[in-house]
C-alpha atoms as a PDB file:
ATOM      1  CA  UNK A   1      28.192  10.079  25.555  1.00  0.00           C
ATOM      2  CA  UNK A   2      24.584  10.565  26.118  1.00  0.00           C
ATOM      3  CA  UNK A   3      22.239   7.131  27.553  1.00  0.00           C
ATOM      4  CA  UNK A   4      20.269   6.019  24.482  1.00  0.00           C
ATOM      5  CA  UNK A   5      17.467   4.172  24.507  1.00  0.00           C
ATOM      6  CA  UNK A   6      15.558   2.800  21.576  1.00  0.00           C
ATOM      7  CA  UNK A   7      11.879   0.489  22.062  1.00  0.00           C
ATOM      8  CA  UNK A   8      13.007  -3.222  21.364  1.00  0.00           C
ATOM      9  CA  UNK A   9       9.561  -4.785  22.279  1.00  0.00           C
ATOM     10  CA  UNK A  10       6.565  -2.602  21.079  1.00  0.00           C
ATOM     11  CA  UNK A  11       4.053  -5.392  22.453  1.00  0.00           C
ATOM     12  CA  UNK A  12       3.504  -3.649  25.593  1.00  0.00           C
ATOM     13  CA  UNK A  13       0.246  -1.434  25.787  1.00  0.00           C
ATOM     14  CA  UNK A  14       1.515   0.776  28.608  1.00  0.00           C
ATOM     15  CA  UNK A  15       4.996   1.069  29.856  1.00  0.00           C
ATOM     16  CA  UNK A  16       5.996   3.142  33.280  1.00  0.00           C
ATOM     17  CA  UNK A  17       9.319   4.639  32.722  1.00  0.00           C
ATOM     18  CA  UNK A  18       8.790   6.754  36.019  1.00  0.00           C
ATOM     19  CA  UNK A  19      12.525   7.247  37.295  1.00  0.00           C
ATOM     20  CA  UNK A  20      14.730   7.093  34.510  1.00  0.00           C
ATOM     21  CA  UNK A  21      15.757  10.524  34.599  1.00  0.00           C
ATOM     22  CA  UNK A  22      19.139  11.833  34.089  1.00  0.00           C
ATOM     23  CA  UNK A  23      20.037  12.763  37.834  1.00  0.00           C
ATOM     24  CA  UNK A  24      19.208   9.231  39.180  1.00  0.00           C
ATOM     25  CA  UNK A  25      21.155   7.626  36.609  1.00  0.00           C
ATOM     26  CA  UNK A  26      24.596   9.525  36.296  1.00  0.00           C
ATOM     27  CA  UNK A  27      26.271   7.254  39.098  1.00  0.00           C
ATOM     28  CA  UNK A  28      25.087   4.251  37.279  1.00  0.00           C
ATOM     29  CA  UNK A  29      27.001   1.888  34.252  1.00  0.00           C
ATOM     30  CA  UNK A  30      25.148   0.965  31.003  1.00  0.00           C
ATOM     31  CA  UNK A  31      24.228  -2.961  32.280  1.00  0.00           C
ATOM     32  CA  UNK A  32      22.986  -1.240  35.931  1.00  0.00           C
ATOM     33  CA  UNK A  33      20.481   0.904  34.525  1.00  0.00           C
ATOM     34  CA  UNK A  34      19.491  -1.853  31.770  1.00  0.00           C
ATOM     35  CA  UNK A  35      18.592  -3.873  34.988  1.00  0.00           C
ATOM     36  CA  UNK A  36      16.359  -1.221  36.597  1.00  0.00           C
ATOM     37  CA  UNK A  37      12.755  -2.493  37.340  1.00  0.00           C
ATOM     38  CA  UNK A  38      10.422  -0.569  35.425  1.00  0.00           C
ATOM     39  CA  UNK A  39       6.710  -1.195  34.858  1.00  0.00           C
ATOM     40  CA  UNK A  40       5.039  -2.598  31.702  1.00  0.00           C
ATOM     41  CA  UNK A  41       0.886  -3.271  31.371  1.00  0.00           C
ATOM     42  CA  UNK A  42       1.156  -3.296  35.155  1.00  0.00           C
ATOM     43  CA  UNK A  43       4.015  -5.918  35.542  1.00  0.00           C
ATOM     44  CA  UNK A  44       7.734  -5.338  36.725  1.00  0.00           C
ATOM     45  CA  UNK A  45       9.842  -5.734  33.608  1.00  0.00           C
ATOM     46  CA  UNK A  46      13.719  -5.102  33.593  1.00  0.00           C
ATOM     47  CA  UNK A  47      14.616  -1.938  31.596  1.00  0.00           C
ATOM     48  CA  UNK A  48      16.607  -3.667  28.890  1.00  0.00           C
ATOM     49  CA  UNK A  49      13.902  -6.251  28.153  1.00  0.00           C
ATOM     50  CA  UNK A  50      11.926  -3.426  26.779  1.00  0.00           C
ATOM     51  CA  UNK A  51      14.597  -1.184  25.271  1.00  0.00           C
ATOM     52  CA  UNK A  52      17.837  -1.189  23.902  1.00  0.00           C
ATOM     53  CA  UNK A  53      20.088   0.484  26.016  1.00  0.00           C
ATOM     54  CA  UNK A  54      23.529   2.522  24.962  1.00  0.00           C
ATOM     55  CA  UNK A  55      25.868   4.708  26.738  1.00  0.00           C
ATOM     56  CA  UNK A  56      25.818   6.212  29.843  1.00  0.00           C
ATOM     57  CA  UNK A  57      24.436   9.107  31.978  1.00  0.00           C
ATOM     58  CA  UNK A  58      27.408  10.870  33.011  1.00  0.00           C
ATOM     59  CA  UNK A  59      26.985  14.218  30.565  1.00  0.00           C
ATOM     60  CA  UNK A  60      23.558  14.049  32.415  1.00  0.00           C
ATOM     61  CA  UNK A  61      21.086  13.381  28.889  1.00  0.00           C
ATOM     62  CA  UNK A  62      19.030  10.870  27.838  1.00  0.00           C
ATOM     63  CA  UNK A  63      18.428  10.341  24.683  1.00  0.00           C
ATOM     64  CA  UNK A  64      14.726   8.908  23.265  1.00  0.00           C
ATOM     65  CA  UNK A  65      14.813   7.576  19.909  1.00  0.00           C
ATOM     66  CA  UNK A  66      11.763   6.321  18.366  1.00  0.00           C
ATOM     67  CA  UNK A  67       7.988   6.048  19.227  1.00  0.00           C
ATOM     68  CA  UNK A  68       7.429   6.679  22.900  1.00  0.00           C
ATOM     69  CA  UNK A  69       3.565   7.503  23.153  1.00  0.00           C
ATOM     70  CA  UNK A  70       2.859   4.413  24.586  1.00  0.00           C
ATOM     71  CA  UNK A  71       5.225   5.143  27.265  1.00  0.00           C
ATOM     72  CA  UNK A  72       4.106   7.034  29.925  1.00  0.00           C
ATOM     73  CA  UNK A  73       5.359   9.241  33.131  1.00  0.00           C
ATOM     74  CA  UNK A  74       9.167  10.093  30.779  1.00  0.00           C
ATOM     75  CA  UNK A  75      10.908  12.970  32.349  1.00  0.00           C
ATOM     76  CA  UNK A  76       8.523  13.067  35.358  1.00  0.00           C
ATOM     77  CA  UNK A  77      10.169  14.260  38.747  1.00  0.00           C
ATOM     78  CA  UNK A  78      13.511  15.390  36.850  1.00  0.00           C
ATOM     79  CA  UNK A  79      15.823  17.635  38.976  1.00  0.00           C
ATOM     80  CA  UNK A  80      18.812  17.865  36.171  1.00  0.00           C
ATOM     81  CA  UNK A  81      19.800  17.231  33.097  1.00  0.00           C
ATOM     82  CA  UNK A  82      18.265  16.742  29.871  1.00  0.00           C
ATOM     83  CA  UNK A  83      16.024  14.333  28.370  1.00  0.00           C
ATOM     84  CA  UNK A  84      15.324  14.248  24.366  1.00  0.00           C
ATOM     85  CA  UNK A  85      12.509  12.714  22.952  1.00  0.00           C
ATOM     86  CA  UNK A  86      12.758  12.264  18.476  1.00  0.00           C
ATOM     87  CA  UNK A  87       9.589  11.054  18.839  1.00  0.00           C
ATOM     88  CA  UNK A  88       5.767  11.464  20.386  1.00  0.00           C
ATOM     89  CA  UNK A  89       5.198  10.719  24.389  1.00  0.00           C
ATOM     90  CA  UNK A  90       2.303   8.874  26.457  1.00  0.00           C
ATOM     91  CA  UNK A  91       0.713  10.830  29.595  1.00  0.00           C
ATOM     92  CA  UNK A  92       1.849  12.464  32.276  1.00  0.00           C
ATOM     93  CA  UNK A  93       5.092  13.267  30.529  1.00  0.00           C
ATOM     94  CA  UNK A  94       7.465  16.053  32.941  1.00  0.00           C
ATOM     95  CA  UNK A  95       4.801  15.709  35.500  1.00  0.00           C
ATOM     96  CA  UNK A  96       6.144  16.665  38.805  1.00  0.00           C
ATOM     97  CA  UNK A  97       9.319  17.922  37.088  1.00  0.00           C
ATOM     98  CA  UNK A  98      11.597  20.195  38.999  1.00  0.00           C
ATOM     99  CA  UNK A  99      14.328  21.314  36.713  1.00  0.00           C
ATOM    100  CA  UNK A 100      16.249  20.766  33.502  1.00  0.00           C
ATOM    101  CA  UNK A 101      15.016  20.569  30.354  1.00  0.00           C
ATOM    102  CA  UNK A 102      12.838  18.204  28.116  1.00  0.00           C
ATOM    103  CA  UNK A 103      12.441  18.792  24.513  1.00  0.00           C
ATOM    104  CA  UNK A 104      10.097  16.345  22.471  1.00  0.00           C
ATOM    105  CA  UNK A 105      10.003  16.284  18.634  1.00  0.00           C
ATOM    106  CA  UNK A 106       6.456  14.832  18.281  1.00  0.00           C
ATOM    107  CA  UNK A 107       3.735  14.769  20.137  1.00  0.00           C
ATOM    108  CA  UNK A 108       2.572  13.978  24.361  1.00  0.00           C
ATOM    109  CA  UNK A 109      -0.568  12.746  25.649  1.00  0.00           C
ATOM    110  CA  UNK A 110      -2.450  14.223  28.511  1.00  0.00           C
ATOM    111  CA  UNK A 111      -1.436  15.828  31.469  1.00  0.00           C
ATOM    112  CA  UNK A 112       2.077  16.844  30.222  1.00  0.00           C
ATOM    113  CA  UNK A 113       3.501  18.910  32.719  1.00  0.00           C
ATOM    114  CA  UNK A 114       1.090  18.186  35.668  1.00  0.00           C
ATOM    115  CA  UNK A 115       2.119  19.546  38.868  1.00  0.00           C
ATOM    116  CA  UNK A 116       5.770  20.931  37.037  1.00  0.00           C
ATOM    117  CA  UNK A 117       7.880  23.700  39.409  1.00  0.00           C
ATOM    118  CA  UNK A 118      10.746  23.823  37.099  1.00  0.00           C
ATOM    119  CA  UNK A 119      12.765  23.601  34.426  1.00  0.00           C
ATOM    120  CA  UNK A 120      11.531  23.600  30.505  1.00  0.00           C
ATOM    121  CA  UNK A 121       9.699  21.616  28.367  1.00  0.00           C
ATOM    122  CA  UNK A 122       9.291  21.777  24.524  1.00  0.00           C
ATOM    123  CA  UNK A 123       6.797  20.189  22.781  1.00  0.00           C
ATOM    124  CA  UNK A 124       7.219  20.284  18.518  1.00  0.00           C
ATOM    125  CA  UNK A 125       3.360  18.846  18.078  1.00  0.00           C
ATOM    126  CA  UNK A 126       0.137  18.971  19.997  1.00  0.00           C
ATOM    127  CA  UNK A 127      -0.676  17.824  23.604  1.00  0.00           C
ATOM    128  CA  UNK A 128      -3.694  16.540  25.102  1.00  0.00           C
ATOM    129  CA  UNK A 129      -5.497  17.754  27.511  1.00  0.00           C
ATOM    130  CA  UNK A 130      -4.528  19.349  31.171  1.00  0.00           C
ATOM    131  CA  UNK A 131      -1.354  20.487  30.134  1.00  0.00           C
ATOM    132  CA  UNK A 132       0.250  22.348  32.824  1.00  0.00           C
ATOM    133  CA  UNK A 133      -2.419  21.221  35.651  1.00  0.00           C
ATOM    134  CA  UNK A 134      -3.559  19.757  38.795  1.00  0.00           C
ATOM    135  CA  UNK A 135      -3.745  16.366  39.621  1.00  0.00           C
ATOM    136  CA  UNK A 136      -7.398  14.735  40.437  1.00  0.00           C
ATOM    137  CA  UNK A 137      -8.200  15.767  43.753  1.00  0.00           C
ATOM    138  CA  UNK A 138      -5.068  18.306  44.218  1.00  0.00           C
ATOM    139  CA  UNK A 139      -5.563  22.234  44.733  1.00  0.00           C
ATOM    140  CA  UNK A 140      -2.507  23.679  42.040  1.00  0.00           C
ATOM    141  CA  UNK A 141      -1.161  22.782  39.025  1.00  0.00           C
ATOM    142  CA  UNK A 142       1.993  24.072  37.162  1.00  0.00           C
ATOM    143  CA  UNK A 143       4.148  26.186  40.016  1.00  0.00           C
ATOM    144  CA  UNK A 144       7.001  27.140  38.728  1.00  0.00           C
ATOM    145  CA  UNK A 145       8.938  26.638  34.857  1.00  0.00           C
ATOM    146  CA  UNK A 146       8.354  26.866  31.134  1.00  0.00           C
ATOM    147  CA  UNK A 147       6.175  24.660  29.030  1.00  0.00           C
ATOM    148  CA  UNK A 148       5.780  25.498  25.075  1.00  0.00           C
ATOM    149  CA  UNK A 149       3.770  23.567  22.971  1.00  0.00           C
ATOM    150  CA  UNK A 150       3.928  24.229  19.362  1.00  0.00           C
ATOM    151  CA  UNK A 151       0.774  22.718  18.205  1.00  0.00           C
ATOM    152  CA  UNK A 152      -2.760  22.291  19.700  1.00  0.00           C
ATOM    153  CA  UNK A 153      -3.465  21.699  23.245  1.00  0.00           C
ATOM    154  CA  UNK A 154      -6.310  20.022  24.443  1.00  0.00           C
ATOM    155  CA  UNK A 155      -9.105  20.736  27.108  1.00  0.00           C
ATOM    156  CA  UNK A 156      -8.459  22.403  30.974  1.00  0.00           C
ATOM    157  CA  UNK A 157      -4.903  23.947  29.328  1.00  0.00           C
ATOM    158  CA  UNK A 158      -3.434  25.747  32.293  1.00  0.00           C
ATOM    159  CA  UNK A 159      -6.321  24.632  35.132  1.00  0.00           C
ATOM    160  CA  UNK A 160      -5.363  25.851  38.402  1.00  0.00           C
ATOM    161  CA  UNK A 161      -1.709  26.580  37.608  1.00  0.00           C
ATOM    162  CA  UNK A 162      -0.055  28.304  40.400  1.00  0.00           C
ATOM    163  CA  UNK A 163       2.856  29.707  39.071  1.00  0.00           C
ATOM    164  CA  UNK A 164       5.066  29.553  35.844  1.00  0.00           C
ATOM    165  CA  UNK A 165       4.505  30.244  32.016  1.00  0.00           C
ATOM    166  CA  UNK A 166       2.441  27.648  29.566  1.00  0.00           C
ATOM    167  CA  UNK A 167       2.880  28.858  26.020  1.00  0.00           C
ATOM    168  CA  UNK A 168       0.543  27.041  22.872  1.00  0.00           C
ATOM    169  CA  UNK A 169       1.204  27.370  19.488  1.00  0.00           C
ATOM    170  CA  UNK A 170      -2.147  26.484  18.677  1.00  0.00           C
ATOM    171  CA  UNK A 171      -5.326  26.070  19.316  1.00  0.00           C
ATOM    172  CA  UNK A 172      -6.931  24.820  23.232  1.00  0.00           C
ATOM    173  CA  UNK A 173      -9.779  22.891  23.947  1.00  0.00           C
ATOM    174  CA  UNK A 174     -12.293  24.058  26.708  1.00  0.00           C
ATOM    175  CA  UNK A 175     -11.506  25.430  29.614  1.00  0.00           C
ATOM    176  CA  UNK A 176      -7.848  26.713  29.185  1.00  0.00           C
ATOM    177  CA  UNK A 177      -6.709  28.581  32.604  1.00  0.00           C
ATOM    178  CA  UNK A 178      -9.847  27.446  34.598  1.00  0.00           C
ATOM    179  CA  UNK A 179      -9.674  28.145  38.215  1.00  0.00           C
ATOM    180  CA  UNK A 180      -6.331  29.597  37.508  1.00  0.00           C
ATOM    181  CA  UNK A 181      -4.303  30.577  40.640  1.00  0.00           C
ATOM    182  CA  UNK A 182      -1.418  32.765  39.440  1.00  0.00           C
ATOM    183  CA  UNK A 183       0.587  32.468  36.361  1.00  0.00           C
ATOM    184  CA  UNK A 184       0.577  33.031  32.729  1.00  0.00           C
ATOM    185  CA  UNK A 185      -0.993  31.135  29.554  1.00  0.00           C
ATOM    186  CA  UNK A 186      -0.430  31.797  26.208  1.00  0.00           C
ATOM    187  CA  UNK A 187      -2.908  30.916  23.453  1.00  0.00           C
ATOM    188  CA  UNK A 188      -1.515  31.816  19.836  1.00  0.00           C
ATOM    189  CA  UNK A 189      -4.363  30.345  18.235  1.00  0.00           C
ATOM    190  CA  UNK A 190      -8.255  29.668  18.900  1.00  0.00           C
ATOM    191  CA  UNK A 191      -8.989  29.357  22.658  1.00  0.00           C
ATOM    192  CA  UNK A 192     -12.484  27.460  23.445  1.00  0.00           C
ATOM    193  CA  UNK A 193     -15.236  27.748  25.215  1.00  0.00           C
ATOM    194  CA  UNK A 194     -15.096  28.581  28.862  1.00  0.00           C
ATOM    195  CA  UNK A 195     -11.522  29.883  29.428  1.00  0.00           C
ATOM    196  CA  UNK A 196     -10.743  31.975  32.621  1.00  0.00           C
ATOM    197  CA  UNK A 197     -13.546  30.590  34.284  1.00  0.00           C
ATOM    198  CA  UNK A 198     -13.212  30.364  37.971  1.00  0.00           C
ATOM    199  CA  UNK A 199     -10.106  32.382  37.471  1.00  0.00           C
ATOM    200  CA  UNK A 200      -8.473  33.590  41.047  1.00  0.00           C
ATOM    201  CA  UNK A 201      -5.326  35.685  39.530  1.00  0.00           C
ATOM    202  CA  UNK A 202      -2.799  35.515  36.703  1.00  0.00           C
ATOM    203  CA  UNK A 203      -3.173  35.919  32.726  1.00  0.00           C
ATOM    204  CA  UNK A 204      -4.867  34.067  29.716  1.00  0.00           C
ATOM    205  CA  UNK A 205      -3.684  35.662  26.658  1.00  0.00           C
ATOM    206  CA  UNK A 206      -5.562  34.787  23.693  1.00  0.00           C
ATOM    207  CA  UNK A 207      -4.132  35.758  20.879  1.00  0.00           C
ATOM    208  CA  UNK A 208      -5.928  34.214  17.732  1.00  0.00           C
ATOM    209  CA  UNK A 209      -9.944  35.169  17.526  1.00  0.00           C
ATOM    210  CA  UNK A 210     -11.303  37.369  20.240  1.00  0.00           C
ATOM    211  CA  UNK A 211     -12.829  34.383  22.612  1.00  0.00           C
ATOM    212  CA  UNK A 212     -15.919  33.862  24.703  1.00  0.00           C
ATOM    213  CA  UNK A 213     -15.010  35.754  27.688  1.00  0.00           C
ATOM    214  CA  UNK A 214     -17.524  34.484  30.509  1.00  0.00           C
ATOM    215  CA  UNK A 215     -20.068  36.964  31.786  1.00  0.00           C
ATOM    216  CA  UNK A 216     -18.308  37.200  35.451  1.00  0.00           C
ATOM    217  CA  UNK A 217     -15.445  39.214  34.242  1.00  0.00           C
ATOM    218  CA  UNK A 218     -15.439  42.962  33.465  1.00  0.00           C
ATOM    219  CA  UNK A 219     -14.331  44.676  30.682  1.00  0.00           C
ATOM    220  CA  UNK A 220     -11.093  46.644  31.016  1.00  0.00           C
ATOM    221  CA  UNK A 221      -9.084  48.783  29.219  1.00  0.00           C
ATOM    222  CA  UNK A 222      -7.513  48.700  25.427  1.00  0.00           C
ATOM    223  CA  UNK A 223      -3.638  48.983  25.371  1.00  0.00           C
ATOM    224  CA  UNK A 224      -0.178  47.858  25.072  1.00  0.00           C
ATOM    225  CA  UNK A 225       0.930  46.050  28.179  1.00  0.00           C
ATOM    226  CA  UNK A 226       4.858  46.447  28.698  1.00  0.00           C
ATOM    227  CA  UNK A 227       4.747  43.026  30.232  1.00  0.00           C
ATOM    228  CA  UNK A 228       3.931  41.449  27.022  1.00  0.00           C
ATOM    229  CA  UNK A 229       7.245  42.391  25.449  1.00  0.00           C
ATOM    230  CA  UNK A 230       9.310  41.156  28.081  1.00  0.00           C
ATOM    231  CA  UNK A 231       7.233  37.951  28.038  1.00  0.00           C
ATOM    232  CA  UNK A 232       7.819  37.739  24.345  1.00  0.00           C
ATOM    233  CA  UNK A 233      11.533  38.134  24.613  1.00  0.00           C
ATOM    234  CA  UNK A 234      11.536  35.469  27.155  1.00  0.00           C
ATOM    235  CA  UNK A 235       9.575  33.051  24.715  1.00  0.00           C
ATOM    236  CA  UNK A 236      11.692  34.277  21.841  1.00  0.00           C
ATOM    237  CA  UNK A 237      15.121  33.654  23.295  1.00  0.00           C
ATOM    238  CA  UNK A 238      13.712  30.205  24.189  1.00  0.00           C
ATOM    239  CA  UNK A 239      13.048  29.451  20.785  1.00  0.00           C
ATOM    240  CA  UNK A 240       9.149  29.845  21.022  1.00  0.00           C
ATOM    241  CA  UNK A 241       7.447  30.943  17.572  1.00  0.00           C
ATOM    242  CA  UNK A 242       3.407  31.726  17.483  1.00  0.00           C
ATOM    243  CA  UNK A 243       2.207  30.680  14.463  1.00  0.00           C
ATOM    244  CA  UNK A 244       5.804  30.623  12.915  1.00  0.00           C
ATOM    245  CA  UNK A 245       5.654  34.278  13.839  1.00  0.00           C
ATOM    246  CA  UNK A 246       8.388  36.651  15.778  1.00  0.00           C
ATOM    247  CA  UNK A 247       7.014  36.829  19.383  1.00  0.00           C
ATOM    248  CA  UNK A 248       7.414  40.604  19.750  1.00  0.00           C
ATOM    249  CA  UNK A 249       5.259  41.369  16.622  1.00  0.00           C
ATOM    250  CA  UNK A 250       2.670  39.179  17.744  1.00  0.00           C
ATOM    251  CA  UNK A 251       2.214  40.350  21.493  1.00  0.00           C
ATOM    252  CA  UNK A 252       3.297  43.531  20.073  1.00  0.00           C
ATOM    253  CA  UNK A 253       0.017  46.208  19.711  1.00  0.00           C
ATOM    254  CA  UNK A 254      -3.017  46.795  21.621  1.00  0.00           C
ATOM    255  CA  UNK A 255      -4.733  44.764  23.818  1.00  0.00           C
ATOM    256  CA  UNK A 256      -8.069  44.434  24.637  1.00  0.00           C
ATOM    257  CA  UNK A 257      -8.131  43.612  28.619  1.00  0.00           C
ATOM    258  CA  UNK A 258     -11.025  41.967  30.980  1.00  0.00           C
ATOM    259  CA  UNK A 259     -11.311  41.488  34.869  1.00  0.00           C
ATOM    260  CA  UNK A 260     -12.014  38.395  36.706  1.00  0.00           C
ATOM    261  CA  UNK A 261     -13.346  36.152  37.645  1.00  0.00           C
ATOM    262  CA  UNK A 262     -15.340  38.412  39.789  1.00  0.00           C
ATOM    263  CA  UNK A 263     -17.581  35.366  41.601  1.00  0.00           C
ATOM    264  CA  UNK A 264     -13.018  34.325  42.847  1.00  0.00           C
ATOM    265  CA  UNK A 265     -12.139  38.061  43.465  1.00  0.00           C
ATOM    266  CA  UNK A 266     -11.500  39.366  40.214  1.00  0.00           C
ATOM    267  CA  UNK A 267      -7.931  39.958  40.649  1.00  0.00           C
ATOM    268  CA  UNK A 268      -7.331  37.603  37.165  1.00  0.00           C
ATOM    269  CA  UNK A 269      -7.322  38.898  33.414  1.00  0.00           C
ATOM    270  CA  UNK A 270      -8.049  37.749  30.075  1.00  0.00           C
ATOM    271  CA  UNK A 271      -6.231  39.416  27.172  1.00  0.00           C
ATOM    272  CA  UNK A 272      -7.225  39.637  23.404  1.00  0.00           C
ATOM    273  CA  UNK A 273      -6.812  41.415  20.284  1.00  0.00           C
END
């Protein structure tokens, strides 16, 4: 049986549950881990006084039930397991995360994925914004792992990931893949202003209207990467749909492709239609 936990006292504004992740739990019985010190509007708080608390850990999942968004750092630093959210998430959801998988129904606030080296997370709404990047004041991002979001993403999607695969359903804010390091994001929909700029290596593909492609990168040439099919059978076995579309028809034809940033090297591209 999975660990459960449902809010019991939505009066708290902002609630840490940094920690309560499958692999630290599994050794531990239902009334230990309802006595674990978490953090609520800044205060220590006992787990249970904020949540109602079933089960156990030993299958390794967690199971989220109800409104989480004010609930912030779930599923960050995870080595194993799963965590399952039927609900929306606060900030900084997965951030740091290592392994296993995380699958929200709803929606997570900003920086989702910050800092991630592996495992998966799937997002059924929108996110906010630096999905997939660096800290404030730290050089990389994303390193390693999967991140889909079905919806909308928000601004700096993808900035300075160094490794790993950030798929939106959506649309993205300004800036998606700035100063990206290696890597690969996915745009389905409308990418904004700005995107690739300051980009060292890796991929933004955009995939909905041809974007603003900055005036440091160089125009390439139109045609049908092979590397977009196996990406799209990677997304596709993973249960990632564009638009509600079938990945390989929709990274399927040709692509236009551009060079840069050529002011960091130039060694990055920027696909579109």
């Amino acid at each position: 049986m999975p660990l459960v936990l449902e809010p019991a006292a939505p009066d708290a504004l902002s609630i840490d549950l940094a920690g309560i992740v499958p692999d630290r739990l599994a050794e531990r019985s239902t009334a230990e881990i309802a006595r674990l010190e978490i953090f609520a509007d800044g205060q220590p708080v006992e787990l249970g006084s904020l949540f109602r608390v079933r089960g156990d850990c030993t299958d390794g999942r967690i199971e989220c039930n109800g409104d989480f968004s004010r609930v912030h750092r779930l599923a960050a630093a995870m080595v194993a397991g799963e965590m399952i959210v039927r609900g929306s998430v606060g900030r900084h959801a997965g951030a740091g995360m290592r392994g296993g998988r995380f699958l929200v129904s709803g929606d997570a606030g900003d920086w989702l994925a910050a800092e991630m080296t592996g495992g998966t997370i799937r997002i059924g709404g929108r996110t906010g914004d630096n999905a997939a990047a660096a800290l404030p004041g730290c050089e990389t991002g994303m390193r390693g792992g999967l991140v889909m979001v079905a919806g909308d993403a928000g601004c700096l999607a993808g900035a300075r990931m160094r490794r790993g695969l950030l798929a939106i359903g959506g649309d993205c804010g300004d800036g998606a893949a700035f100063e990206l390091r290696a890597g690969t994001v996915l745009v389905a929909g409308a990418t904004g202003p700005r995107a690739g700029l300051g980009m060292r290596r890796g991929s933004l593909i955009a995939g909905g209207l041809q974007p603003a492609v900055p005036p440091t990168f160089r125009r390439g040439a139109a045609w049908a990467p092979t590397f977009l099919q196996l990406l799209a059978g990677r997304l596709q076995n993973a249960g990632f749909l564009p638009g509600g579309r079938d990945c390989r028809s929709f990274l399927g034809g040709i692509w236009q492709q551009w060079h840069g940033d050529l002011l960091a090297g130039g060694r990055g591209e920027i696909f579109h239609r």
